[in-house]
Every structure is written in C-alpha cells, then in structure tokens.
Protein backbone atom coordinates (compact mmCIF):
# COMPACT_ATOMS: atom_id res chain seq x y z
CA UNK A 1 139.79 35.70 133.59
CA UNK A 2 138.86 34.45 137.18
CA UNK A 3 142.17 35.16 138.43
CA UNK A 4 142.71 38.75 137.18
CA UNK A 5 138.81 39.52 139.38
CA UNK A 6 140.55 37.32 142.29
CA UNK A 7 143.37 39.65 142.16
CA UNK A 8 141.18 42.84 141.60
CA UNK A 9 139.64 41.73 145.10
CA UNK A 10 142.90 40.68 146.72
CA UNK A 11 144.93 43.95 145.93
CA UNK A 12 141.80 46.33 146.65
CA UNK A 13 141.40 44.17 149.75
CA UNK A 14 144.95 45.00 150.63
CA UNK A 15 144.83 48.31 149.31
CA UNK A 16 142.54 49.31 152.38
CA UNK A 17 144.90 48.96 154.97
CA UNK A 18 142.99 47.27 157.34
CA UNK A 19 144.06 43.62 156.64
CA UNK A 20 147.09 41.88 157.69
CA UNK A 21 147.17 38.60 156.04
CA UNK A 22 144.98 38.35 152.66
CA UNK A 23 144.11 35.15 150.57
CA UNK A 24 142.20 34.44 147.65
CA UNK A 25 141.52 30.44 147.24
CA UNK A 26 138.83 29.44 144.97
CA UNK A 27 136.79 32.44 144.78
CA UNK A 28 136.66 33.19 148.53
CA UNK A 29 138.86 35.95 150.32
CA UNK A 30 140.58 34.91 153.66
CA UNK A 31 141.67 37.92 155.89
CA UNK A 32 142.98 38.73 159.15
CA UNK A 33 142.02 42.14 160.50
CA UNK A 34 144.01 44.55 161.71
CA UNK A 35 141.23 45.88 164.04
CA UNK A 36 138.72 43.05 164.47
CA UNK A 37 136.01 45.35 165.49
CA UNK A 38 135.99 46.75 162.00
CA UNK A 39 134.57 43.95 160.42
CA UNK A 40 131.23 45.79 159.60
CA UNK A 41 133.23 48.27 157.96
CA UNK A 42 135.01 45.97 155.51
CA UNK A 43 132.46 43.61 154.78
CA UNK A 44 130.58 46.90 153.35
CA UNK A 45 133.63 48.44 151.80
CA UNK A 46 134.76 44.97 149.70
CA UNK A 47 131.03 44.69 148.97
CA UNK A 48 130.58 47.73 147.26
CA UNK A 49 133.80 47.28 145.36
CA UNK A 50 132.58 44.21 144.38
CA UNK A 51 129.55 45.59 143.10
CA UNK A 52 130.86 48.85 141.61
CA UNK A 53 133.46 47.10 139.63
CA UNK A 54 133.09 43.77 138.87
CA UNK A 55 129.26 42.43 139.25
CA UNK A 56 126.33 44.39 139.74
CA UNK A 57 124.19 42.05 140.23
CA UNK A 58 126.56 40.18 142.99
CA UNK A 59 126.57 40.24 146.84
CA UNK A 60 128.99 39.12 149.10
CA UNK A 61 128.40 36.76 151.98
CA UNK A 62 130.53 37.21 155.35
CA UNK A 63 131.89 34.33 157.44
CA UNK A 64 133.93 34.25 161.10
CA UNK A 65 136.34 31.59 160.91
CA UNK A 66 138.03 30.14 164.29
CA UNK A 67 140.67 33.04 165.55
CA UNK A 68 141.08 36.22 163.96
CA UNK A 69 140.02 35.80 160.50
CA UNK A 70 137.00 36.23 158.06
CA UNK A 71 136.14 34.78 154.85
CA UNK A 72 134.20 36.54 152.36
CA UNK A 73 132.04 34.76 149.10
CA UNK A 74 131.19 36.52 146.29
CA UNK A 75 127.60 35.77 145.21
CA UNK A 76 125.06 36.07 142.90
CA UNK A 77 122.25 39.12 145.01
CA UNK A 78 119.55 36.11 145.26
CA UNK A 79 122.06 33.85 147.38
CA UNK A 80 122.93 36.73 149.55
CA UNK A 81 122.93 35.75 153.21
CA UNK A 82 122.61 38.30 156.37
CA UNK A 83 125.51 39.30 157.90
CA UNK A 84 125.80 36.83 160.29
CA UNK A 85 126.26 37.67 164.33
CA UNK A 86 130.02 37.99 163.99
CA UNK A 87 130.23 39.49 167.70
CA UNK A 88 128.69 36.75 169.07
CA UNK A 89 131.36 34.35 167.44
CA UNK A 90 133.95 36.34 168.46
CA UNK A 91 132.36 36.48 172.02
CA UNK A 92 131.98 32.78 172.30
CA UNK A 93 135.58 32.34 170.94
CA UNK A 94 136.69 34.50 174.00
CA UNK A 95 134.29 32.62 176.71
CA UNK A 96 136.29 29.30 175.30
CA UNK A 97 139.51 30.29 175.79
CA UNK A 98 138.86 32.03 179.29
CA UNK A 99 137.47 28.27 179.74
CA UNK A 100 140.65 26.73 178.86
C-alpha cells in the first residue's frame, strides 16, 4: 500500500512538468527543478495534492539539498515545519562557489 501513495506522489510530481529528475526513497520525494525559482510553487502544488488525495490531515515539509534539488516529507499537520528560507540556501550555495 505505501508504494502505490509513493507512486501517486511520484507520477503527479512528474505529471506537473516542472521537475526533471524525480525520486521517491522511503517516503520522501527527491526532485530537481526545472526552474529553481519555482520552488514556492511546487511545494504548494504537491502539498495540496497530498492533502486532497491521500491524507487530510497531512502536511508536507520542504528541504534544499546541496545543488539543484529539494526533498519533500510527507507529515502528519502537527509535525509541519515552515517553509524554510530556501533563497537564502540557494544564495549561500552561489556565494560558495563564486568563493571557489
């Protein structure tokens, strides 16, 4: 039963268009963007399919990873985190390279 939600998630995740690489490990979604700026955008979008279709009562927590992707938990709504400062991660991932 986990794996058919994990797949709901992964193909509407890939359904959007906005992704280019998509992974589902252990309950948390891995994605590149297409457009990193959009990251707002799908972190609302896969949230409300989350909640719309498979938990009501969920939430889903977002998380920059080093480079261009995100990872996304699905939650119960009391372990629901803010959105953290993703532009400053990316900002500081930019200052390091430029450092390089």
């Amino acid at each position: 039963m986990i794996y058919n939600l994990e797949n709901k998630i992964k193909n509407f995740a890939e359904a959007t268009g906005l992704c280019g690489r998509v992974e589902m490990t252990h309950g948390t979604l891995y994605v590149t963007l297409l457009q990193n700026d959009r990251f707002d955008y799908f972190h609302e979008i896969i949230k409300n399919f989350y909640v719309d279709n498979i938990n009501p009562d969920g939430a889903v927590n977002m998380y920059a990873l080093p480079g261009d992707e995100f990872c996304f938990d699905f939650v119960p709504k009391d372990a629901e985190k803010d959105p953290m400062d993703v532009e400053s991660v990316l900002d500081m991932e930019i200052e390091a390279e430029m450092g390089r």
